[in-house]
Protein backbone atom coordinates (compact mmCIF):
# COMPACT_ATOMS: atom_id res chain seq x y z
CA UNK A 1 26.66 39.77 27.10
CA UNK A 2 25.37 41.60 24.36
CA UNK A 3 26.54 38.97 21.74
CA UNK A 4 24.46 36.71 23.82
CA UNK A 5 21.52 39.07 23.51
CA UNK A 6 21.73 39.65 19.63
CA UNK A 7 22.47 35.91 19.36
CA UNK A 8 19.05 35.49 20.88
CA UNK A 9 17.16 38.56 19.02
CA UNK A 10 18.43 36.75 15.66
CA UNK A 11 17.27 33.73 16.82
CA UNK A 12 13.52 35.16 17.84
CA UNK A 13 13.68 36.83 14.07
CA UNK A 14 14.18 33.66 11.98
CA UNK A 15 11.50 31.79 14.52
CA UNK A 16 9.18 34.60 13.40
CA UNK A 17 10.20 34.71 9.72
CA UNK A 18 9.57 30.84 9.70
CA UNK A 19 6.15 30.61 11.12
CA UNK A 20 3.19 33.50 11.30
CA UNK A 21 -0.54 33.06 11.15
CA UNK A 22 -3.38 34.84 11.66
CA UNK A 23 -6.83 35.18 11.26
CA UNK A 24 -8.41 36.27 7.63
CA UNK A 25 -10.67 37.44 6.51
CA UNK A 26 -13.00 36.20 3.83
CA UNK A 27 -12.36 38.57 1.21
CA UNK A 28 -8.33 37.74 0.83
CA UNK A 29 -9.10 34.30 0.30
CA UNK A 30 -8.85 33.62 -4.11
CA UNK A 31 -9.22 30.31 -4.92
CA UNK A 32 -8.84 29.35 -8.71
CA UNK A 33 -10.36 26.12 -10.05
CA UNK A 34 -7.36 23.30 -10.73
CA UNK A 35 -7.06 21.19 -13.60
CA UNK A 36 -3.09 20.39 -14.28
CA UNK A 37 -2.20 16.84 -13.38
CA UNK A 38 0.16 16.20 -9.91
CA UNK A 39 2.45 13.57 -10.39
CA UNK A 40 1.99 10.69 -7.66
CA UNK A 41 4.52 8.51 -6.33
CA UNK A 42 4.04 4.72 -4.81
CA UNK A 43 1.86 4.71 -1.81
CA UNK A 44 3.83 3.25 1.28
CA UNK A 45 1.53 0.78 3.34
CA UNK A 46 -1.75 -1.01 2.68
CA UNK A 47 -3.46 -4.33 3.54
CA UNK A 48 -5.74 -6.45 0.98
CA UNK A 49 -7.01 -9.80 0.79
CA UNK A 50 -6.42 -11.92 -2.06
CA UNK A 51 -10.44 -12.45 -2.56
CA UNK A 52 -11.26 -8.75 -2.79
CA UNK A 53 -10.96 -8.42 -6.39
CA UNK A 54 -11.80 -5.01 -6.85
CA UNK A 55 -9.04 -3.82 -4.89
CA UNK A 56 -6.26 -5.32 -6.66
CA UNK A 57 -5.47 -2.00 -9.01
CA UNK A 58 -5.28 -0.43 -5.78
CA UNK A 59 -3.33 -2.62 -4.18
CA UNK A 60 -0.91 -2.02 -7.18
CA UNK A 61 -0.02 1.15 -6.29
CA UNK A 62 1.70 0.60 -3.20
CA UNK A 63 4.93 -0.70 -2.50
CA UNK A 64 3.88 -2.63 0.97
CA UNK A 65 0.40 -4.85 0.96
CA UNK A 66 -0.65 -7.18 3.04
CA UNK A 67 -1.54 -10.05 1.20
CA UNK A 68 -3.30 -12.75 3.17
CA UNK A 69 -2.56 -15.59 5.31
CA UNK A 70 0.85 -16.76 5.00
CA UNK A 71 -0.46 -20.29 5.24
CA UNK A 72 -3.45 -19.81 3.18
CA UNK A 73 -3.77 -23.03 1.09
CA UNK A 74 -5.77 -20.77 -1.50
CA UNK A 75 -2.93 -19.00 -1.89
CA UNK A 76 -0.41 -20.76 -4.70
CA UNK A 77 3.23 -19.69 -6.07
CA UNK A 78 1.46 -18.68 -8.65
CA UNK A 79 -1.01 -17.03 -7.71
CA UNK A 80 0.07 -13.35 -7.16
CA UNK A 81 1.06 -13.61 -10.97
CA UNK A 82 -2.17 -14.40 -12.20
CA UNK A 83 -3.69 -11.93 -10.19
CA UNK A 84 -1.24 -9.11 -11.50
CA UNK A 85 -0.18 -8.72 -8.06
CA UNK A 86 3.50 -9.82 -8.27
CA UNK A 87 4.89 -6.53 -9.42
CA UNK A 88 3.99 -5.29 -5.67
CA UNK A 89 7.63 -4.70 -4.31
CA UNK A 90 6.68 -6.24 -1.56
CA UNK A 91 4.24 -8.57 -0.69
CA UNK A 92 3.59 -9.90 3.34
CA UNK A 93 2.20 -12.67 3.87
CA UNK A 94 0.04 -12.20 7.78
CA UNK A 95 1.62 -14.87 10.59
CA UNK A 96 0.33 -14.86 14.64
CA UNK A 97 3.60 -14.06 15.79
CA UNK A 98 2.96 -16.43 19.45
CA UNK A 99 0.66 -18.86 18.18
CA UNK A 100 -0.47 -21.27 16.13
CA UNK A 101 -4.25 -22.59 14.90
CA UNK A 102 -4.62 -26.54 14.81
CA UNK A 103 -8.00 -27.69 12.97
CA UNK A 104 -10.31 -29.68 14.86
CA UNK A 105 -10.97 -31.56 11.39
CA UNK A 106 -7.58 -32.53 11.72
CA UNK A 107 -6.85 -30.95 8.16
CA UNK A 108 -3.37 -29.78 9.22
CA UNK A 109 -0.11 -28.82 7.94
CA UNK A 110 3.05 -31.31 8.74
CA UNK A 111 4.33 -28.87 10.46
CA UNK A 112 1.42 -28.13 12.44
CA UNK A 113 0.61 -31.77 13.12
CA UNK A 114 4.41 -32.26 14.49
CA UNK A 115 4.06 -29.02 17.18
CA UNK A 116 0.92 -31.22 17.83
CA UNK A 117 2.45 -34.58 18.53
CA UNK A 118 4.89 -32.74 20.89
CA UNK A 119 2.89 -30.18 22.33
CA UNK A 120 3.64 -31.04 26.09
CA UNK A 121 7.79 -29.97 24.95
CA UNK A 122 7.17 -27.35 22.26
CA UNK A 123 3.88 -25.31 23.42
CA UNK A 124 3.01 -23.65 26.20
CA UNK A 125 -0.66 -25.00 26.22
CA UNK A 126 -0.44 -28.53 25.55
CA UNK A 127 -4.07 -29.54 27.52
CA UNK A 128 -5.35 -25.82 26.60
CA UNK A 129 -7.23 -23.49 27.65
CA UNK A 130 -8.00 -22.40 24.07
CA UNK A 131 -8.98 -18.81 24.92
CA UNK A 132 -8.73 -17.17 21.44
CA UNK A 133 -10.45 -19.65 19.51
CA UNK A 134 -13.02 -19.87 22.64
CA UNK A 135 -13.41 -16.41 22.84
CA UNK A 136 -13.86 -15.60 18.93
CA UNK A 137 -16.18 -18.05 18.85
CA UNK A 138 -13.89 -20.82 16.44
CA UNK A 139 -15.47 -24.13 16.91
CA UNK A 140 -13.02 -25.20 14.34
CA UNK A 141 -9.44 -24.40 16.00
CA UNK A 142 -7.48 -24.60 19.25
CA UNK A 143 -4.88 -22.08 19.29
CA UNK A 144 -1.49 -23.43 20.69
CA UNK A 145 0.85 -21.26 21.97
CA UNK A 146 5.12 -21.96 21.02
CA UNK A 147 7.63 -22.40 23.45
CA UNK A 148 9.77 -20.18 21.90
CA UNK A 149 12.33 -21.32 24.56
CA UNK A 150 12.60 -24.41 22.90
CA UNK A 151 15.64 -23.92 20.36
CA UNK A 152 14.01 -26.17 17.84
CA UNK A 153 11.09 -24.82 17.77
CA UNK A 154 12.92 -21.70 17.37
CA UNK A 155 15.00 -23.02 14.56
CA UNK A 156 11.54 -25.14 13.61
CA UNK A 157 9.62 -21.66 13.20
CA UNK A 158 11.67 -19.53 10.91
CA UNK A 159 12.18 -22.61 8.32
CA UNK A 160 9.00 -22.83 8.36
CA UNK A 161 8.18 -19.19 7.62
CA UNK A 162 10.31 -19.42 4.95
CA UNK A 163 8.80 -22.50 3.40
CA UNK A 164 5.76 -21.01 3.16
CA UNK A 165 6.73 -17.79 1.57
CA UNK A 166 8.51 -19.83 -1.09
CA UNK A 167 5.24 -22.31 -1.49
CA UNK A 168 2.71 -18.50 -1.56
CA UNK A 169 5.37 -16.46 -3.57
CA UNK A 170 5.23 -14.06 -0.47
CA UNK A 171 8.90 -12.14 0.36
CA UNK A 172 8.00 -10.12 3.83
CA UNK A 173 5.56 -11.50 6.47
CA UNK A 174 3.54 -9.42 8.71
CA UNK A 175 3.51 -10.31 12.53
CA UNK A 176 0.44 -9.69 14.45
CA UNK A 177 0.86 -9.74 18.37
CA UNK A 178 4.47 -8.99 17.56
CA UNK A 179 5.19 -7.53 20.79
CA UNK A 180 4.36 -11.00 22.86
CA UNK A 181 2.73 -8.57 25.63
CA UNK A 182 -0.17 -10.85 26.35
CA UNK A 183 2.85 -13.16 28.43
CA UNK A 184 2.77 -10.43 30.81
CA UNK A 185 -0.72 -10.38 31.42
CA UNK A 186 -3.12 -12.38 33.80
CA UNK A 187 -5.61 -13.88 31.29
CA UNK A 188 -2.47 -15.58 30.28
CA UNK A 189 -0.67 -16.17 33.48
CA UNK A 190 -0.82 -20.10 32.66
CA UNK A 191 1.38 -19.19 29.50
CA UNK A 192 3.95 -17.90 31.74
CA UNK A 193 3.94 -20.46 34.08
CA UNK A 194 4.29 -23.10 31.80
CA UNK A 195 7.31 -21.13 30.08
CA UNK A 196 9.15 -20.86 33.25
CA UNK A 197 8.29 -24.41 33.91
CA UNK A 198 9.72 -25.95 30.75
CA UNK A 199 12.46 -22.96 30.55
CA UNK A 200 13.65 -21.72 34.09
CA UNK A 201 16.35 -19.74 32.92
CA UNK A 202 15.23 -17.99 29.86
CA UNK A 203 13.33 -14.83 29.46
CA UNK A 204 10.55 -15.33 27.02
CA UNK A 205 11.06 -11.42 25.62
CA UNK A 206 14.42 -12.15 25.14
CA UNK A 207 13.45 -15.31 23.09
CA UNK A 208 11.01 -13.52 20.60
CA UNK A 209 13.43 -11.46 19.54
CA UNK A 210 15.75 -14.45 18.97
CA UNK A 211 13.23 -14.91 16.10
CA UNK A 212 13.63 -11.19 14.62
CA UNK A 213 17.21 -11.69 15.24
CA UNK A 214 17.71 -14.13 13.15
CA UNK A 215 15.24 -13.08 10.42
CA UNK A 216 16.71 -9.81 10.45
CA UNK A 217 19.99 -11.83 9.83
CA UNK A 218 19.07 -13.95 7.06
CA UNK A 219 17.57 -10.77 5.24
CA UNK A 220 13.69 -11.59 5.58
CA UNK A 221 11.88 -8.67 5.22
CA UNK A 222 8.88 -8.49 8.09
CA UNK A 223 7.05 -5.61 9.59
CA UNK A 224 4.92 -5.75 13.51
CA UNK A 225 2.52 -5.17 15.07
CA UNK A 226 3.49 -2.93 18.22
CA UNK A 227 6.55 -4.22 18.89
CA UNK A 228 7.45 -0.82 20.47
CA UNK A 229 5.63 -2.27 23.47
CA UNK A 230 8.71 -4.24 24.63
CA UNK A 231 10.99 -1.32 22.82
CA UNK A 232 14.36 -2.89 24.19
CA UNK A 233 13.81 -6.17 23.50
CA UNK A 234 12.70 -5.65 19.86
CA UNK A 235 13.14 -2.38 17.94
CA UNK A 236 17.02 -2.92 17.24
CA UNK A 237 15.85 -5.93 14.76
CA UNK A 238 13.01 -4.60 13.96
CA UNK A 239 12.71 -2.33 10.28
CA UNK A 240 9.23 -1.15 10.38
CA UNK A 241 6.36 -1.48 13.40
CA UNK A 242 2.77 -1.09 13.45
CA UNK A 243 0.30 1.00 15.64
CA UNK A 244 -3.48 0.68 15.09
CA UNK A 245 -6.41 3.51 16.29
CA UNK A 246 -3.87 5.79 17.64
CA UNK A 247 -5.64 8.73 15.70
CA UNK A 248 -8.81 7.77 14.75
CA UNK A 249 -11.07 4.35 14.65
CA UNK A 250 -14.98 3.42 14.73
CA UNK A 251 -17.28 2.04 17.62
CA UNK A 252 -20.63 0.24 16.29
CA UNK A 253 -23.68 2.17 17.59
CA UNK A 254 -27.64 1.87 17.83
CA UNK A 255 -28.69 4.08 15.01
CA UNK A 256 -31.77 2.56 12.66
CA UNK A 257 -31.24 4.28 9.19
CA UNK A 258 -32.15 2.53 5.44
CA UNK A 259 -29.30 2.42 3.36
CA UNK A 260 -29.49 2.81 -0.36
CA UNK A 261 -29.03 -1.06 -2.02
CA UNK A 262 -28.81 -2.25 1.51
CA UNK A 263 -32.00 -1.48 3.63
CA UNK A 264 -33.26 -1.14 7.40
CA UNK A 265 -30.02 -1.10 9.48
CA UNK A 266 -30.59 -0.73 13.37
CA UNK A 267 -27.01 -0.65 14.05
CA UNK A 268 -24.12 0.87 12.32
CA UNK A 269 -20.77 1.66 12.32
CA UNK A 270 -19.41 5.43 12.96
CA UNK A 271 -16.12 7.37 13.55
CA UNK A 272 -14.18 8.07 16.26
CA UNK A 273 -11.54 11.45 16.45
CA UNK A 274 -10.37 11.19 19.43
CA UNK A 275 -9.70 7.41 20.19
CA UNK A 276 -7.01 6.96 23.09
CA UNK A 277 -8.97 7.31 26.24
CA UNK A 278 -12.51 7.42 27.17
CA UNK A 279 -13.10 10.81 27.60
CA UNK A 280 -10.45 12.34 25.21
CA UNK A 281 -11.85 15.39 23.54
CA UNK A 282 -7.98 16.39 22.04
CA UNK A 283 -5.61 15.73 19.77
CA UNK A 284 -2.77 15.96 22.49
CA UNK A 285 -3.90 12.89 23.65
CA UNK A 286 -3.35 11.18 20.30
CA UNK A 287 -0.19 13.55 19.63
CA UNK A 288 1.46 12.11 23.40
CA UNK A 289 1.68 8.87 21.56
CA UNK A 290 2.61 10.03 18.68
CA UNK A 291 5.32 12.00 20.52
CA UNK A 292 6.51 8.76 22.27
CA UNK A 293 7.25 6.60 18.91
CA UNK A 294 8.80 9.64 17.71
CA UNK A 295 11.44 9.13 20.45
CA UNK A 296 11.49 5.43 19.82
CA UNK A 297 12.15 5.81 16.31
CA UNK A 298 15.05 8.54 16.97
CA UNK A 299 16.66 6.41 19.43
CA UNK A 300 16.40 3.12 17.84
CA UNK A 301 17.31 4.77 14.12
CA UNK A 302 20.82 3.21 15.03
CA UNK A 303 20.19 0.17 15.02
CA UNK A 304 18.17 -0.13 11.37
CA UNK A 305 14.72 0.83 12.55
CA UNK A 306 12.96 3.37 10.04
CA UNK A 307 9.55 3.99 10.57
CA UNK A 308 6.17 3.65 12.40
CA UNK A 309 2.89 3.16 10.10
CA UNK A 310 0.05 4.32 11.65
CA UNK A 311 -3.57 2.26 10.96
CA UNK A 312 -6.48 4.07 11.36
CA UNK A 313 -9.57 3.00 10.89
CA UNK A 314 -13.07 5.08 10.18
CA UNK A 315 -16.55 3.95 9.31
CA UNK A 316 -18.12 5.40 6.12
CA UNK A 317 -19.41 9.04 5.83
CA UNK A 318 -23.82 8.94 5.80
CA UNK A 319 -25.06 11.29 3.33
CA UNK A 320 -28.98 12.08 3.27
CA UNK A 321 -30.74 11.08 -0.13
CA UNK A 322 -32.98 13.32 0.14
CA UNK A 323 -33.98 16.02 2.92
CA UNK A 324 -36.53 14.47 4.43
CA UNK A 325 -36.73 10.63 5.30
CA UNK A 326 -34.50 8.29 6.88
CA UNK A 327 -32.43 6.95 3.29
CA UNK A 328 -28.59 7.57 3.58
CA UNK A 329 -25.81 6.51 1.02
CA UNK A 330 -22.22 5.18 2.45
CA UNK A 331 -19.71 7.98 1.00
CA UNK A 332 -16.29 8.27 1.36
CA UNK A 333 -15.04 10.00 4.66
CA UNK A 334 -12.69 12.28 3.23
CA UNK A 335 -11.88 14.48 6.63
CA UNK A 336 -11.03 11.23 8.55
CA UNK A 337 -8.97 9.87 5.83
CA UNK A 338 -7.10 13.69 5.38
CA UNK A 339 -7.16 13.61 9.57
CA UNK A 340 -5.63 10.09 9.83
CA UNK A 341 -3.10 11.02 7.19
CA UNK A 342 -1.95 14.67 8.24
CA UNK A 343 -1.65 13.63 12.08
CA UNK A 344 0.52 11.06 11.13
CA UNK A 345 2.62 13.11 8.89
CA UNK A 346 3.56 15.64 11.51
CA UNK A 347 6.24 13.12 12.62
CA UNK A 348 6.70 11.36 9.22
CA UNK A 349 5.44 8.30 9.36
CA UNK A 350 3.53 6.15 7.28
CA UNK A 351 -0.14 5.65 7.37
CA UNK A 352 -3.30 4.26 6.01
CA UNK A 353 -6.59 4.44 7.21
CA UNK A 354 -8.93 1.09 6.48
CA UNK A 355 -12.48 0.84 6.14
CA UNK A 356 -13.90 -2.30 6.97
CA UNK A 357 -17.68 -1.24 6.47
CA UNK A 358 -16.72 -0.46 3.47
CA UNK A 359 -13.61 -0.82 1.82
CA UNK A 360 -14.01 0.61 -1.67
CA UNK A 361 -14.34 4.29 0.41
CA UNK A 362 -10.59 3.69 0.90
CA UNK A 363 -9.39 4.61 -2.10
CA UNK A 364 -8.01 8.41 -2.11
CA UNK A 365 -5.04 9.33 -3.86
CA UNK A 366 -4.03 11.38 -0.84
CA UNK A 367 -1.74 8.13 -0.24
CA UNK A 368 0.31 8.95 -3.56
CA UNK A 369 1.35 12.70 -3.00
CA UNK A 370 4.88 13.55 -3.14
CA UNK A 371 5.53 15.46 -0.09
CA UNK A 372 9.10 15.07 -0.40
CA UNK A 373 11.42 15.37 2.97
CA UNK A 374 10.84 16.65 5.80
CA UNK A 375 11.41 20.21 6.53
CA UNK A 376 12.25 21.59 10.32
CA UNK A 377 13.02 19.42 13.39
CA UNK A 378 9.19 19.10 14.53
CA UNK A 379 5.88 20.07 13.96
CA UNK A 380 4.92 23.42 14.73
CA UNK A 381 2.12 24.77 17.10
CA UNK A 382 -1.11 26.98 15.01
CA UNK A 383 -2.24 28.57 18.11
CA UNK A 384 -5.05 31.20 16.09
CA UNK A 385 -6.84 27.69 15.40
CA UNK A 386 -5.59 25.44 17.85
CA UNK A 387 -4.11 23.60 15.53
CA UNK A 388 -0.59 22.06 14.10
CA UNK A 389 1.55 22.06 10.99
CA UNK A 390 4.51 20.48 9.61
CA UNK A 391 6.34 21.34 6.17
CA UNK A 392 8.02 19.62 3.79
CA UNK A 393 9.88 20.17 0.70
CA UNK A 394 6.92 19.80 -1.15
CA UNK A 395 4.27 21.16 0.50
CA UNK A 396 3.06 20.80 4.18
CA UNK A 397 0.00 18.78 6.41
CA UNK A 398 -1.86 20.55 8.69
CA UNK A 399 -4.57 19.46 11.65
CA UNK A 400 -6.74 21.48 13.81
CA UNK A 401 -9.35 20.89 16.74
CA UNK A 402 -13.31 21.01 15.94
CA UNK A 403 -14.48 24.25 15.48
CA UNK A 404 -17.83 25.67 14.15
CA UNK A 405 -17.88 26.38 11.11
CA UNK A 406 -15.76 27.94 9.14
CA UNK A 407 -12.34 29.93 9.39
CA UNK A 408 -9.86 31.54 6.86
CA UNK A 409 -6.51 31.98 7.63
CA UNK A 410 -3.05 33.68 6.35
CA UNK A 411 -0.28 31.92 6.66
CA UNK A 412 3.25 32.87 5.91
CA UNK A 413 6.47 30.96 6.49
CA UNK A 414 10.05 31.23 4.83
CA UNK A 415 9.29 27.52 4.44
CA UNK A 416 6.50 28.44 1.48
CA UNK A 417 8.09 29.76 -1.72
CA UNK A 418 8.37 33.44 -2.87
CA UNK A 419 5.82 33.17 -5.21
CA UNK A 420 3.82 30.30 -7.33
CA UNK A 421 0.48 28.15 -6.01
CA UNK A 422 -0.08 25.99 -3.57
CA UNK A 423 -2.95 23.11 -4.60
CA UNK A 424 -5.22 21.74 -2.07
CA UNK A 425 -6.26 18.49 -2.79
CA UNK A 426 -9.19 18.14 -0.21
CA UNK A 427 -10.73 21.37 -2.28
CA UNK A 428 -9.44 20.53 -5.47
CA UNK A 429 -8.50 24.18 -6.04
CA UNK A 430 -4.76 26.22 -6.26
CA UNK A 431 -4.31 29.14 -4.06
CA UNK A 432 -1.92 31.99 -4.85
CA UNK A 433 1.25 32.71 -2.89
CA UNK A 434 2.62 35.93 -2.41
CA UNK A 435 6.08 36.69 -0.79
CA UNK A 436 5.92 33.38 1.00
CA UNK A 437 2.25 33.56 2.26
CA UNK A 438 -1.06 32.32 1.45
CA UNK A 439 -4.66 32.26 2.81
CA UNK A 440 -6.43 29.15 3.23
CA UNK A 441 -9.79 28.39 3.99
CA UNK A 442 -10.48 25.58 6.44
CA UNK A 443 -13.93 24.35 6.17
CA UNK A 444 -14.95 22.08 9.25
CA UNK A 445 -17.36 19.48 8.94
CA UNK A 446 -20.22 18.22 11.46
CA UNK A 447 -20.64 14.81 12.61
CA UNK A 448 -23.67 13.28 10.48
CA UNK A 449 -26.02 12.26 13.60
CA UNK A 450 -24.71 14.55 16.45
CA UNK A 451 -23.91 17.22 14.53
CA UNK A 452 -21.02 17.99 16.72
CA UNK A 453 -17.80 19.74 14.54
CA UNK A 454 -15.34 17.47 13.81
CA UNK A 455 -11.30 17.77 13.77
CA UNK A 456 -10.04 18.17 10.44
CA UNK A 457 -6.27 17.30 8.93
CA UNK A 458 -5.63 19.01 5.35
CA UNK A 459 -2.69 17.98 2.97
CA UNK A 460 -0.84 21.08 0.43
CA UNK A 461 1.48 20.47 -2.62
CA UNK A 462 3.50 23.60 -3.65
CA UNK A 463 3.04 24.14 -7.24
CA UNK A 464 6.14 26.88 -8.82
């Protein structure tokens, strides 16, 4: 018994040795201005399309990019090379993982134009409807659906895939709808009736993964999109799987401002923190998710699986011109991009937040810091700030809920080093550590047109 009980007072020592915050004061915090260089590593995940010339240095830098359409016809062997793009490690080319677009013009692939001579055998939708295309508003496509069921087609599908990543120079393809959950749902109940219909005993899950089966097999590198969604099914042939607005994304409002080079705008795009449910007002709500592809990626780590990427997307930061008057600029929204990426990072995963406003506001080398691995089992509550922290070798992320204004805080942790600096990026300034602690000042920022506080997510680099 009283081995048990100094087992356990050992235990409650190194917890507290690892992990102790408080409250500051303003005084102890000594920031020094930084001007050494950090070295930066490959970024992990971003998306690009081939037209957007301005981002192609950026695409450079990271070793998985979204290229385009994998059956783009502007898109030639060659023409990653000329573009100075073929160095990217690798380079996916996007494919609709259930379906299919045939052109109205009838300016159609062979391949296409086959499915389409046989559509009552190898698609689900032969006589439509063509909800997609009819709800998108293409007058120029009906979307057919594959009977994946249909072992030629099967077979049909992946030489095809690789056909066109030879023709395109692509090697990975990115699968959007990769989950096939819209079977199971009634807008397309006719898609599942027809399946049974044509296949009565075969389960159309069962038959997408078939497809990631055998690409898995033949070494084609892919990536989904929420394939966690039927977890069982796909996961054990599946590398790397998608999840989009589980931190933050943007809603389009009614809010007439006059943008600089653009002019009157009566509706805009802005940010949203706490995206899962309608009337979340926490991170926990974002963090239950995040909990649950934690597990996923623990339990299906057996089988080859190795990580989530998280895509986030923000609208751009409004900045007054001047004091008075209605003129804004579009600035970069650097606490939603150092929000998207520290939530993300308290389970180690990849992420990238896009913004499709304006995509030059993307570009933050916050995606090229060397963290290193991960420290600790699991994040680690901040309870002084309401907040949440996770170390790594390198340095550590940490988010916290809105609060007003502005709060300093010491931290120490056996994680932190004895002594050297610690650089925060978001500040551009080093603060000193002492005997494994440090005080850091966390700065929150108000929403531009409610001014409401928002969450923030910081990112720190140890510096010895």
């Amino acid at each position: 018994m009283k081995n048990l009980l100094l087992l356990i007072l050992l235990s409650n020592i190194l917890i507290a040795n690892i992990l102790n915050l408080k409250i500051a004061a303003k005084g102890s915090y000594k920031a020094e201005s930084f001007r050494e260089k950090i070295k930066l590593k490959k970024g992990e995940y971003m998306l690009l399309s081939p037209r957007n010339r301005a981002f192609f240095n950026w695409a450079k830098r990271f070793k998985i990019v979204e290229l385009g359409g994998i059956d783009n016809p502007h898109i030639a062997s060659a023409t990653f090379k000329n573009l100075g793009l073929d160095d990217i490690p690798y380079r996916l080319g996007y494919s609709w993982m259930p379906a299919f677009y045939y052109y109205v013009s009838g300016n159609n692939r062979e391949y296409v134009k086959w499915l389409y001579e046989n559509r009552d055998q190898y698609t689900l939708n032969p006589n439509g409807p063509f909800l997609h295309c009819k709800k998108n508003g293409y007058d120029w496509c009906k979307d057919f659906f594959y009977n994946y069921g249909d072992n030629l087609v099967l077979e049909s599908r992946v030489a095809d895939l690789k056909k066109s990543m030879k023709k395109r120079n692509f090697n990975g393809i990115f699968f959007d709808w990769g989950a096939g959950k819209f079977y199971d749902t009634k807008e397309f109940a006719f898609i599942k009736k027809r399946f049974k219909e044509l296949n009565p005993k075969k389960d159309y899950h069962i038959q997408v993964s078939k497809l990631y089966k055998r690409l898995k097999k033949d070494g084609i590198f892919f990536v989904t999109n929420q394939a966690f969604r039927n977890a069982k099914y796909l996961l054990p042939y599946i590398k790397y799987d998608m999840t989009e607005s589980y931190i933050t994304k943007y809603k389009t409002q009614s809010i007439r401002i006059q943008l600089v080079e653009v002019g009157w705008k009566n509706k805009i795009d802005v940010s949203v923190y706490y995206p899962i449910y309608k009337n979340s007002r926490s991170i926990k709500d974002s963090l239950h998710f995040i909990n649950l592809l934690t597990k996923y990626k623990n339990e299906y780590k057996k089988f080859g699986f190795k990580n989530f990427i998280y895509l986030n997307y923000l609208a751009p930061k409004y900045e007054k011109v001047y004091s008075f008057g209605t003129l804004y600029k579009e600035v970069e929204p650097k606490n939603g991009i150092y929000f998207s990426y520290a939530m993300a990072k308290l389970t180690d995963n990849m992420v990238y937040a896009q913004i499709p406003a304006n995509r030059k506001l993307e570009m933050d080398d916050i995606y090229f810091y060397d963290l290193g691995k991960v420290s600790g089992k699991n994040y680690s509550k901040l309870r002084p700030i309401n907040g949440y922290i996770r170390f790594y070798k390198n340095g550590f992320v940490l988010v916290g809920e809105a609060y007003k204004g502005t709060r300093y805080i010491s931290l120490k942790s056996s994680y932190l080093p004895k002594k050297g600096y610690l650089f925060d990026p978001y500040n551009n300034v080093k603060l000193p550590i002492k005997d494994h602690k440090v005080v850091l000042k966390l700065a929150y920022e108000k929403d531009t047109f409610t001014h409401k506080y928002l969450p923030l997510g910081r990112v720190y680099l140890f510096r010895w």
